[in-house]
N, C-alpha and C. Protein backbone atom coordinates (compact mmCIF):
# COMPACT_ATOMS: atom_id res chain seq x y z
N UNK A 1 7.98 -9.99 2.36
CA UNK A 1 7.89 -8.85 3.26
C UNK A 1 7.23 -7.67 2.55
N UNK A 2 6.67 -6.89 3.43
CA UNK A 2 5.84 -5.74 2.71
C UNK A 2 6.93 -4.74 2.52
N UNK A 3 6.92 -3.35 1.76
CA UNK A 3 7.30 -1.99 1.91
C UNK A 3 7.71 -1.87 3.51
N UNK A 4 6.67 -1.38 4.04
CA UNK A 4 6.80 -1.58 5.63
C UNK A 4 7.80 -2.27 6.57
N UNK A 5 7.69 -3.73 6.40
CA UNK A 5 8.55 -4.04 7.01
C UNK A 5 9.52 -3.87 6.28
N UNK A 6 10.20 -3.77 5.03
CA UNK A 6 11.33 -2.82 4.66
C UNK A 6 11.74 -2.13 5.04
N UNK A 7 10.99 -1.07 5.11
CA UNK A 7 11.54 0.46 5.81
C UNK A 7 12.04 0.11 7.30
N UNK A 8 11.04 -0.56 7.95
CA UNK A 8 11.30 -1.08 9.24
C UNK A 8 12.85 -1.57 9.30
N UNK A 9 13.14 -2.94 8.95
CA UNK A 9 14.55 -3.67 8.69
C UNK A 9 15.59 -2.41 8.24
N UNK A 10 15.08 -1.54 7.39
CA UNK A 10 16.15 -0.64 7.21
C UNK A 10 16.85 0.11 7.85
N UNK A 11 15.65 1.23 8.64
CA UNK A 11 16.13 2.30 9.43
C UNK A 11 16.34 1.47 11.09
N UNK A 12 16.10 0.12 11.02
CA UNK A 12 16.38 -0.31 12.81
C UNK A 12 15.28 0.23 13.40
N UNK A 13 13.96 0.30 13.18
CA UNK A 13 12.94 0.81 13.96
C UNK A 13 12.38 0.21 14.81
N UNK A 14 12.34 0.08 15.93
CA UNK A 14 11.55 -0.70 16.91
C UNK A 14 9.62 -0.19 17.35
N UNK A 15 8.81 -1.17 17.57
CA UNK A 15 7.77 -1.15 17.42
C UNK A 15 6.95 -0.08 18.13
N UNK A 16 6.50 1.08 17.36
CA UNK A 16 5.82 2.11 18.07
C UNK A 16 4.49 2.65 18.86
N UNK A 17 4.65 2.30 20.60
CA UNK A 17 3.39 2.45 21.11
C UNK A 17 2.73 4.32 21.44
N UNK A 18 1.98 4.01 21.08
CA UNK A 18 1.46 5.56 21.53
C UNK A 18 -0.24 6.07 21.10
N UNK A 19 -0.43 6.77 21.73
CA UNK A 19 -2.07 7.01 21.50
C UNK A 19 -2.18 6.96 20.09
N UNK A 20 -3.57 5.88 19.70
CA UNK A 20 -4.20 6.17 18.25
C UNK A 20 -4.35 7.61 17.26
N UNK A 21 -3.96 7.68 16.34
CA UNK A 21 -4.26 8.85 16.04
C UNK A 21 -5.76 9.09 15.19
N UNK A 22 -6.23 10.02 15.70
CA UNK A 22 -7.57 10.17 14.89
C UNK A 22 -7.78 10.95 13.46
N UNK A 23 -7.23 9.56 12.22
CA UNK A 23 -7.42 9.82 10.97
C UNK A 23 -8.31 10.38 10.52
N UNK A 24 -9.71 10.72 11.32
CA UNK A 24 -10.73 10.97 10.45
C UNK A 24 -10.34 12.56 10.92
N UNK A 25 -10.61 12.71 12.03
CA UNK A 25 -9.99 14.31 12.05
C UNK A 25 -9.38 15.09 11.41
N UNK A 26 -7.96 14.13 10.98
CA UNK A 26 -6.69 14.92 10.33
C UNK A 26 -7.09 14.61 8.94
N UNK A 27 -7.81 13.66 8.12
CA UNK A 27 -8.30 13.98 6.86
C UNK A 27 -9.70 15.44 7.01
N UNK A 28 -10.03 15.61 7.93
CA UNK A 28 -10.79 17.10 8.25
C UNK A 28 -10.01 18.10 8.01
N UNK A 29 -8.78 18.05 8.85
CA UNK A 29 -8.20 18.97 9.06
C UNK A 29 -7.36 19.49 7.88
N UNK A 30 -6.92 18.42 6.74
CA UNK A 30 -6.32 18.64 5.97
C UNK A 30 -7.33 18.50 4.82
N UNK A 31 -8.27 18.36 4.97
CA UNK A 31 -9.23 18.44 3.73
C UNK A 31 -8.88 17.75 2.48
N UNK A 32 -8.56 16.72 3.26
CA UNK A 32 -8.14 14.91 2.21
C UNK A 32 -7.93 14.22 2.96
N UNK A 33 -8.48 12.86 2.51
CA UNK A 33 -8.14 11.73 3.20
C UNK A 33 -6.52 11.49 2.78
N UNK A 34 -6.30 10.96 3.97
CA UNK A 34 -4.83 10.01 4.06
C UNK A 34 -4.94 8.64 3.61
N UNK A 35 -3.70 8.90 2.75
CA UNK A 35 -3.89 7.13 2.15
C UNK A 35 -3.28 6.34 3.55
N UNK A 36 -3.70 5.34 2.91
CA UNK A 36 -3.79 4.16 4.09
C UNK A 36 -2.91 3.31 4.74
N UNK A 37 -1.61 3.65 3.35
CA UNK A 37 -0.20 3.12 3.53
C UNK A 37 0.18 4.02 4.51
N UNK A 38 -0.03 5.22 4.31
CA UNK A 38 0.54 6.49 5.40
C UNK A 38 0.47 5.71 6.82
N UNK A 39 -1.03 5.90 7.04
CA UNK A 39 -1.52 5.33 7.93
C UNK A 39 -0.43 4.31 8.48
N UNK A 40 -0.67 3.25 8.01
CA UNK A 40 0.05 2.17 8.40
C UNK A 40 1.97 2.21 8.92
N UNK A 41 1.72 3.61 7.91
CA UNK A 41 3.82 3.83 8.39
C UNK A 41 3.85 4.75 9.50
N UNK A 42 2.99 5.54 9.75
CA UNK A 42 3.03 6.28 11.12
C UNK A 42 2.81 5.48 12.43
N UNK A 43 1.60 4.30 12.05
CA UNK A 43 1.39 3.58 13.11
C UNK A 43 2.44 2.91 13.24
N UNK A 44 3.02 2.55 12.30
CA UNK A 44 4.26 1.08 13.10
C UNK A 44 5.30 2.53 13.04
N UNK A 45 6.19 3.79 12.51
CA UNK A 45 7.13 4.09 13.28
C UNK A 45 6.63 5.17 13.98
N UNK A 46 5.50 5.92 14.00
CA UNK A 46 5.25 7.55 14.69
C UNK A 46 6.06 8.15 14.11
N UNK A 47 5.92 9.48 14.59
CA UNK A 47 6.86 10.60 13.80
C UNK A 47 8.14 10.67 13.98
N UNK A 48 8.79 11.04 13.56
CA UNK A 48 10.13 10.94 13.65
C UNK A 48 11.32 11.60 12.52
N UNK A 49 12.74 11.79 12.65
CA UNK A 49 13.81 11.85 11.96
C UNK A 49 14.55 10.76 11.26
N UNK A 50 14.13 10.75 10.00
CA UNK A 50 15.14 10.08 8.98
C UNK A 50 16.01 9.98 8.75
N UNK A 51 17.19 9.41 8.94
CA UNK A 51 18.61 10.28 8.66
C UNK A 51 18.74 11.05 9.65
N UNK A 52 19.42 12.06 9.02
CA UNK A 52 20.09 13.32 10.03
C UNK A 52 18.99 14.43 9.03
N UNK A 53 17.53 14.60 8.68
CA UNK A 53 17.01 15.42 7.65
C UNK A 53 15.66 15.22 7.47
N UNK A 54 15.41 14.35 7.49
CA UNK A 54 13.97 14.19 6.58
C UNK A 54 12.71 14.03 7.68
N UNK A 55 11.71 14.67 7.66
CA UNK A 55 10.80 14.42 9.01
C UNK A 55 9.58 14.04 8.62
N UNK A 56 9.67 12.87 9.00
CA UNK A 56 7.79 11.96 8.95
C UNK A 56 7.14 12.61 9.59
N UNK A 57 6.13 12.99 9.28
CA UNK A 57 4.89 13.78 9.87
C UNK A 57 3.59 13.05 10.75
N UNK A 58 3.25 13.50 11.31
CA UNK A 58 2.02 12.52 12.40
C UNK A 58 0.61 13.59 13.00
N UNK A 59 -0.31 13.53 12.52
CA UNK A 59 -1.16 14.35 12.24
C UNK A 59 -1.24 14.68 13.94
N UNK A 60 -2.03 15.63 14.59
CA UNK A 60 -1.61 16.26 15.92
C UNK A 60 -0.50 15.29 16.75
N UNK A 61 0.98 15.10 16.36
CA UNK A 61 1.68 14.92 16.59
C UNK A 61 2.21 15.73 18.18
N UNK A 62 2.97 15.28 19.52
CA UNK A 62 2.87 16.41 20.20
C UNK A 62 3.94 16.94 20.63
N UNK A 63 5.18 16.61 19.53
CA UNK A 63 5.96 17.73 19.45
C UNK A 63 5.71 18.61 18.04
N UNK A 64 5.19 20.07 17.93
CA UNK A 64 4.74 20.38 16.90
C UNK A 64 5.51 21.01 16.01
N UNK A 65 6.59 20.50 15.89
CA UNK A 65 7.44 20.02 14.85
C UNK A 65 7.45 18.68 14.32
N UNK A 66 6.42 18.27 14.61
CA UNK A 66 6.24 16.74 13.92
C UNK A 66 5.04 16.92 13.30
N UNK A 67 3.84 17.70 13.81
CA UNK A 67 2.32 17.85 13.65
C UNK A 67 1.98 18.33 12.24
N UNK A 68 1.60 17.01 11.67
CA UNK A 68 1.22 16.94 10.16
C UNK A 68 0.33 18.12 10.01
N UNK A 69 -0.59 18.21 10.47
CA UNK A 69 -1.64 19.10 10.53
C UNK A 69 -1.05 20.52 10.61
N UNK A 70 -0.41 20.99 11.37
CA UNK A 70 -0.21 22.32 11.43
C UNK A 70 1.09 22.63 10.74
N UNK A 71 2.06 21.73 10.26
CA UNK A 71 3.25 22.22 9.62
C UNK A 71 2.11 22.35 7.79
N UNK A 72 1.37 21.42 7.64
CA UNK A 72 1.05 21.30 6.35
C UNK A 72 0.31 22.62 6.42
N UNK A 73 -0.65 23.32 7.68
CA UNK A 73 -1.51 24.58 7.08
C UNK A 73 -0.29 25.83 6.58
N UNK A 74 0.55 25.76 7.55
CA UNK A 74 1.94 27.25 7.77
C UNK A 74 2.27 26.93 6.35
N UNK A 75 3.04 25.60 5.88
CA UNK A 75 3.20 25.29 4.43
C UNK A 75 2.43 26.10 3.27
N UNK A 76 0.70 25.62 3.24
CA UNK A 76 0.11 25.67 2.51
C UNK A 76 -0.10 27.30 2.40
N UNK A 77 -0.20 27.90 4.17
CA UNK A 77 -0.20 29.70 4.11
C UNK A 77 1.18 30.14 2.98
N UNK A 78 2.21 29.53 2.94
CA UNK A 78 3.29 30.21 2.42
C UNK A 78 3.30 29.82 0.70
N UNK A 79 3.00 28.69 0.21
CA UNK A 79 2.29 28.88 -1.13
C UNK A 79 1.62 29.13 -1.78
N UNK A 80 0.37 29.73 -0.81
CA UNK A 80 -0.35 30.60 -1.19
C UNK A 80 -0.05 32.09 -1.84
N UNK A 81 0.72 32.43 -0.51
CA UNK A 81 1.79 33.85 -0.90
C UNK A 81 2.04 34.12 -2.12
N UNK A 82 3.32 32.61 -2.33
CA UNK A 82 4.25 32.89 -3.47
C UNK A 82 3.61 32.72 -4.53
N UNK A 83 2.18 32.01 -5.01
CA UNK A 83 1.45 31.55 -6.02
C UNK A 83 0.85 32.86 -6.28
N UNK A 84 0.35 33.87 -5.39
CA UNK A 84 -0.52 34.86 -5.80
C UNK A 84 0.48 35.86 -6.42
N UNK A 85 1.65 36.03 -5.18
CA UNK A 85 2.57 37.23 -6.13
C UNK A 85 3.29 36.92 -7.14
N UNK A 86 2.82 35.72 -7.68
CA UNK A 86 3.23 35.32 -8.91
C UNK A 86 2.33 35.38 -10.06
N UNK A 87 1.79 35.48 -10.02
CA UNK A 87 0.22 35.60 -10.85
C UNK A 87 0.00 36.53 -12.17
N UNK A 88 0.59 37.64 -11.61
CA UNK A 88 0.98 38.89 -13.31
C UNK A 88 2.57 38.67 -13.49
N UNK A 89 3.03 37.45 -13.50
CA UNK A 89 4.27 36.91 -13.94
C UNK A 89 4.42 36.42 -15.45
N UNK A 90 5.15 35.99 -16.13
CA UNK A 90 5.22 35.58 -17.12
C UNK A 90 5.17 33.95 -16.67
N UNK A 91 4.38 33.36 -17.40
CA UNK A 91 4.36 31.91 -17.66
C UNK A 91 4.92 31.20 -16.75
N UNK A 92 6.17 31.44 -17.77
CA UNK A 92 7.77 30.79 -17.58
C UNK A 92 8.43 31.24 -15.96
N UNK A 93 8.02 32.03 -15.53
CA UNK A 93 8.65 32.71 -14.44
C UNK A 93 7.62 32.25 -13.06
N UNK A 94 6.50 31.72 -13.43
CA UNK A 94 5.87 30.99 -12.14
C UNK A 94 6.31 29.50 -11.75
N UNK A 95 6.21 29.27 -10.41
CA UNK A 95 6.67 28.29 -10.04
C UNK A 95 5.73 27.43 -9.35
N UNK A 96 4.31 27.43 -9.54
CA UNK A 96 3.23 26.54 -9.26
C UNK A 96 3.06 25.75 -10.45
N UNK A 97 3.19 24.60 -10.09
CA UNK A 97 2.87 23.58 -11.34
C UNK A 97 1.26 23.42 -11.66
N UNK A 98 1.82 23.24 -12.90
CA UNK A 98 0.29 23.61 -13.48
C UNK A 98 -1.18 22.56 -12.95
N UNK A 99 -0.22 21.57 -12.50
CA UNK A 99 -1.29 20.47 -11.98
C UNK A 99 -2.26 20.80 -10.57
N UNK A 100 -1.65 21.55 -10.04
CA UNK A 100 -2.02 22.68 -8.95
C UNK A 100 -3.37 23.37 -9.34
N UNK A 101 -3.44 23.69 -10.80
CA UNK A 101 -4.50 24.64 -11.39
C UNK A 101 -5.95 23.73 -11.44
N UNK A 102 -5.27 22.81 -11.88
CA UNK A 102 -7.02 21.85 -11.98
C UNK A 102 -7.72 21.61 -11.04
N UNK A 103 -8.89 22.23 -11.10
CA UNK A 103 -10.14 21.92 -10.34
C UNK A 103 -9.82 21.01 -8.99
N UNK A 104 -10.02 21.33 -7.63
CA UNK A 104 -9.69 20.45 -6.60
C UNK A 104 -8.46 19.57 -6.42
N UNK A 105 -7.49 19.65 -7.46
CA UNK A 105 -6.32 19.12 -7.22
C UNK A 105 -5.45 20.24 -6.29
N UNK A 106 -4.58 19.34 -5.18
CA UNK A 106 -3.96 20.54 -4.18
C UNK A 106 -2.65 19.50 -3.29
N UNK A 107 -1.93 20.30 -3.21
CA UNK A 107 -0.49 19.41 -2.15
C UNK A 107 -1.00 19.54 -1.10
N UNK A 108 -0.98 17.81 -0.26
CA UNK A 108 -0.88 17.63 1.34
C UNK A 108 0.20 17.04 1.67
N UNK A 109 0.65 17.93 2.40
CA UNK A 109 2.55 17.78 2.88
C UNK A 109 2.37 16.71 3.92
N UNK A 110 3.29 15.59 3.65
CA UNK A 110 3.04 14.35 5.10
C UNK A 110 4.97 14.27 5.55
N UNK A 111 5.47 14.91 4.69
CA UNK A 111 7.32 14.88 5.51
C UNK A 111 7.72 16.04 4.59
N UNK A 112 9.31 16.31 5.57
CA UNK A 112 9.65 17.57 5.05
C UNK A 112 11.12 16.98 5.25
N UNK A 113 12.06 18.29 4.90
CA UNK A 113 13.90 18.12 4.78
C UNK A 113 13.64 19.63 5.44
N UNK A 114 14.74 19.03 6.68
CA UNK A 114 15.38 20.76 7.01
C UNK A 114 16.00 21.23 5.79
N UNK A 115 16.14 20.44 4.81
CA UNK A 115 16.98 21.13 4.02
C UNK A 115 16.15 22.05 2.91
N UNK A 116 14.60 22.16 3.79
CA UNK A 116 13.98 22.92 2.54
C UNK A 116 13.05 22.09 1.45
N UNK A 117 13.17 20.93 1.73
CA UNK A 117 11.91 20.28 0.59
C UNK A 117 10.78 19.33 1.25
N UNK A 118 10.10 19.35 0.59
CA UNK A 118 8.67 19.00 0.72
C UNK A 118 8.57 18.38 0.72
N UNK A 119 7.67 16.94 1.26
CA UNK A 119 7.17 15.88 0.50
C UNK A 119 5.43 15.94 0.57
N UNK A 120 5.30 15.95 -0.64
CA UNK A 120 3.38 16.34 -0.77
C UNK A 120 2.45 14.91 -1.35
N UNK A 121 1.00 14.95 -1.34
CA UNK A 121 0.43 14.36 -2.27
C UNK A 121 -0.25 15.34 -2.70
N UNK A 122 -0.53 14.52 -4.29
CA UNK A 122 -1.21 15.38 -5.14
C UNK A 122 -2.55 14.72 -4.88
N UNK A 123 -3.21 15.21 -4.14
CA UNK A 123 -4.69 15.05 -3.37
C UNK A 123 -5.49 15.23 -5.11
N UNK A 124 -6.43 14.25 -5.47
CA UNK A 124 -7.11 14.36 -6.33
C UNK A 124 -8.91 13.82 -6.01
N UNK A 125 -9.68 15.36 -5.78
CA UNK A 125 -10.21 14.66 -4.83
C UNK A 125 -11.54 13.38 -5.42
N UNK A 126 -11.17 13.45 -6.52
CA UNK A 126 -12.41 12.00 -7.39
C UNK A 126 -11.53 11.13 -7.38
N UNK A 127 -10.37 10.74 -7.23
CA UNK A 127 -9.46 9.53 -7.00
C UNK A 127 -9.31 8.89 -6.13
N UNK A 128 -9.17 7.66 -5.81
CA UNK A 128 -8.39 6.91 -4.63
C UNK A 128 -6.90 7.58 -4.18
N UNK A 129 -6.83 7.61 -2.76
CA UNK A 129 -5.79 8.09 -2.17
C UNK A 129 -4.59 6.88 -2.63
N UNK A 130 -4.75 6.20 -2.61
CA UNK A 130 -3.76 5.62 -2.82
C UNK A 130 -2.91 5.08 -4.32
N UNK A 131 -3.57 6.19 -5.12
CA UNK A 131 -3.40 6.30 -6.48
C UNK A 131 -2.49 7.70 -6.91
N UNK A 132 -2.40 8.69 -5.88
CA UNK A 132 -1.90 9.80 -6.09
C UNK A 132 -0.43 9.89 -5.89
N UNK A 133 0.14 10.81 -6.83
CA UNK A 133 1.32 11.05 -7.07
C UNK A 133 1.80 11.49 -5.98
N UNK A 134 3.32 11.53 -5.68
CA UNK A 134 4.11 12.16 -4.68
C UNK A 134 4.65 13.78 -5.12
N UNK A 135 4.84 14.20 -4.63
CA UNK A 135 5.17 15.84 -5.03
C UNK A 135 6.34 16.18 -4.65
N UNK A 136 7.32 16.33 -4.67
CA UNK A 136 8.20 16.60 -3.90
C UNK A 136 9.09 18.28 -4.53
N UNK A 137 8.40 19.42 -3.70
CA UNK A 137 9.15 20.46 -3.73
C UNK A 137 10.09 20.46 -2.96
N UNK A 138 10.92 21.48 -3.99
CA UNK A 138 12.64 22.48 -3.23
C UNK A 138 11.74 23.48 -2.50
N UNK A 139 13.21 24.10 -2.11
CA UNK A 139 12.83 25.09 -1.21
C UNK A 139 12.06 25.83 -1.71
N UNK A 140 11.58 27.34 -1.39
CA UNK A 140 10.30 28.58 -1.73
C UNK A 140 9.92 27.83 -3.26
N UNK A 141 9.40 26.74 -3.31
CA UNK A 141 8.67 26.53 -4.11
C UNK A 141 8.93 26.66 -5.54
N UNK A 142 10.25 26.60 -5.60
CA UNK A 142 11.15 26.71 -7.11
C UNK A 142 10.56 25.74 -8.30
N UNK A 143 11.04 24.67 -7.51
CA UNK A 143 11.34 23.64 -8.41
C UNK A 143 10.72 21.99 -7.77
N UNK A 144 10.08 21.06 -8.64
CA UNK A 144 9.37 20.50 -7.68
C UNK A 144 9.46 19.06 -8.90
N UNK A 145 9.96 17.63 -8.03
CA UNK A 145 9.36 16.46 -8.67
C UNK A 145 8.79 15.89 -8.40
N UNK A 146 7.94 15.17 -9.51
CA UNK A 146 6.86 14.27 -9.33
C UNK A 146 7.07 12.82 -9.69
N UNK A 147 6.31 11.92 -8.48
CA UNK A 147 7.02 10.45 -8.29
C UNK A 147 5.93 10.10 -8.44
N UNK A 148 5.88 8.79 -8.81
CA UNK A 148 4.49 7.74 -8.40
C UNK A 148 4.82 7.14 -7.61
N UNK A 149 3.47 6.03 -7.00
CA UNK A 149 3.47 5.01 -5.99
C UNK A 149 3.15 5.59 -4.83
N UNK A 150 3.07 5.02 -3.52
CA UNK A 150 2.64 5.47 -2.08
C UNK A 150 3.62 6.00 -1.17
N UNK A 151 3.65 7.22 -0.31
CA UNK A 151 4.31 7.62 0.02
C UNK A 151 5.32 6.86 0.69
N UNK A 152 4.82 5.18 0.83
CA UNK A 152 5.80 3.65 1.65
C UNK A 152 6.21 3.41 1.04
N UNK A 153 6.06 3.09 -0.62
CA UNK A 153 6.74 2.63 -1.35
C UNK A 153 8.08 3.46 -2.20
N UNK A 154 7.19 4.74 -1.95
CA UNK A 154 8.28 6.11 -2.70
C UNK A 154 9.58 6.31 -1.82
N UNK A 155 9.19 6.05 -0.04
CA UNK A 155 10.34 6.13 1.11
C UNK A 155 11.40 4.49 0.51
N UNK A 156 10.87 3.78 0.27
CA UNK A 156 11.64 2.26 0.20
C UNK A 156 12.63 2.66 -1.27
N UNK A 157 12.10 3.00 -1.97
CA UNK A 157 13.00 3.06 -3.09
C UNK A 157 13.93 3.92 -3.08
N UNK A 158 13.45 5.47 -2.45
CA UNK A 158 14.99 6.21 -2.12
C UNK A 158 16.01 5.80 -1.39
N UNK A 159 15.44 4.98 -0.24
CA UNK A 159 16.37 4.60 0.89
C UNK A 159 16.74 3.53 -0.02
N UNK A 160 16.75 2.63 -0.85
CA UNK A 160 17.10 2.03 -1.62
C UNK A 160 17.73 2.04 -2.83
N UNK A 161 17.90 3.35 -3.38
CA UNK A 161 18.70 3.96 -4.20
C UNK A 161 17.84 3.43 -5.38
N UNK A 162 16.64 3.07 -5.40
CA UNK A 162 16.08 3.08 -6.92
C UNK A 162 15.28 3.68 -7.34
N UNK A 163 15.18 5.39 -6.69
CA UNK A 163 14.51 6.55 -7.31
C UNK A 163 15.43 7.29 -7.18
N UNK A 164 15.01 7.86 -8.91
CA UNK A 164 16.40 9.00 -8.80
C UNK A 164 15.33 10.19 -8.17
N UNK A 165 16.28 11.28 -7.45
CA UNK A 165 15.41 12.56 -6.70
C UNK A 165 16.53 13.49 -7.08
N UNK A 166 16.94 14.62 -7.61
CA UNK A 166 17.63 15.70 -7.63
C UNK A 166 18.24 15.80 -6.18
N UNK A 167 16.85 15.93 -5.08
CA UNK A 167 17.16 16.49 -4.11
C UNK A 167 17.14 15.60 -2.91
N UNK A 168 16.68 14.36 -2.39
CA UNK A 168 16.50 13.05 -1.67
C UNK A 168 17.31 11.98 -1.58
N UNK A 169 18.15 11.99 -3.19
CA UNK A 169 19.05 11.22 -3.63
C UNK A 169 20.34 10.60 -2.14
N UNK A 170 20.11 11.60 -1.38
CA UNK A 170 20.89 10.75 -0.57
C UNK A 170 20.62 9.95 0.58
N UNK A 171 19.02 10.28 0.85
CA UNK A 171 18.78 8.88 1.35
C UNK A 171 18.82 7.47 1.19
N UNK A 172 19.56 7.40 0.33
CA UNK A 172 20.09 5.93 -0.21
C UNK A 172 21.10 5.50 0.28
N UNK A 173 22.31 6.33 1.34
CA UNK A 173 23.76 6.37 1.74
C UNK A 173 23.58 5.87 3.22
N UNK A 174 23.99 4.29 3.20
CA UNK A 174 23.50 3.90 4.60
C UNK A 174 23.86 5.05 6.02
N UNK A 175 24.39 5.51 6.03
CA UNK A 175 24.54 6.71 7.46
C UNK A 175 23.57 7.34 7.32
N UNK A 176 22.62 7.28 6.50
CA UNK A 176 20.46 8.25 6.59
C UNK A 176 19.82 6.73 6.97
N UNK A 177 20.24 5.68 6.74
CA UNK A 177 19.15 4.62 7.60
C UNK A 177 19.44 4.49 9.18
N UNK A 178 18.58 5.28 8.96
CA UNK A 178 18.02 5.50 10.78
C UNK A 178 16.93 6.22 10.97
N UNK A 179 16.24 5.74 12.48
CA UNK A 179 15.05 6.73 12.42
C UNK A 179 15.27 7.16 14.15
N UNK A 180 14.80 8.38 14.09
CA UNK A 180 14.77 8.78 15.80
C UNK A 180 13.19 9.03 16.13
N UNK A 181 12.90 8.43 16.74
CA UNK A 181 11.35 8.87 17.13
C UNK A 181 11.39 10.12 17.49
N UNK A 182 10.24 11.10 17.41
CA UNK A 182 9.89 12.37 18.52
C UNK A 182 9.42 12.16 19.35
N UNK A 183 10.37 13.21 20.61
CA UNK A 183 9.97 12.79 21.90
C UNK A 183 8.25 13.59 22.23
């Protein structure tokens, strides 16, 4: 069985029909391509609630609280903020990781936690998408870890309890395997 159908068998997801989404757009819109695993996990579940917390994203999604595209620009407006008024800070006292600084490297948010955290890729744009790290910020941009593997394979192992996360860690507690589609 793939990742996929993992996640699938896990959360009880039944097979998701709904208009194609137009990837090439939303890699426009977000100014990176989407890896392809993404792809493939939006098409078989659409957007939706994880648990009681965690929200898969679906690029013009049409409840827009699901809409990859526009939660990731409001996102990206608000780290902008905190990155600039951080800037005549001391070092130690900024909270943009330094990987942020290199040339065309940048976070594209594809799920979030009401509880305040992120889930990003580290968009690298001379790399294969499907080579890039996972990002996962706390809330206002404190504190932030970095995972490998695809954002399918990074979901299978939390819900599986074999990534440790500070802050995700409890998607591993069968009462978060579940998914609710958006209506």
């Amino acid at each position: 069985m793939s990742d996929l159908d993992d996640i699938r068998d896990l959360l009880g997801v039944q097979p998701y029909r709904s208009t194609p989404t137009d990837w090439e757009a939303a890699s426009q819109a977000l100014g990176a391509s989407i890896p392809s695993d993404f792809r493939a996990l939006v098409n078989a579940l659409g957007p939706g609630l994880i648990g009681n917390d965690t929200v898969l994203l679906q690029p013009y999604a049409t409840d827009k609280n699901y809409d990859q595209v526009l939660i990731h620009q409001e996102r990206m407006r608000g780290l902008e903020i905190i990155w600039e008024d951080e800037e005549d800070d001391d070092p130690e006292d900024q909270t943009k990781p330094l990987i942020f600084n290199e040339p065309g490297v940048r976070p594209v948010l594809w799920a979030y936690s009401s509880l305040g955290y992120y889930l990003h890729w580290v968009a690298r744009p001379d790399n294969d998408p499907a080579s890039w790290q996972i990002a996962l910020e706390s809330a206002r941009g404190q504190d932030w870890e970095f995972h490998a593997g695809t954002a399918t394979s990074f979901l299978l192992r939390l819900l599986r309890g074999q990534e440790p996360s500070k802050y995700l860690g409890y998607l591993q507690n069968a009462e978060q395997h579940s998914f609710t589609p958006a209506r």
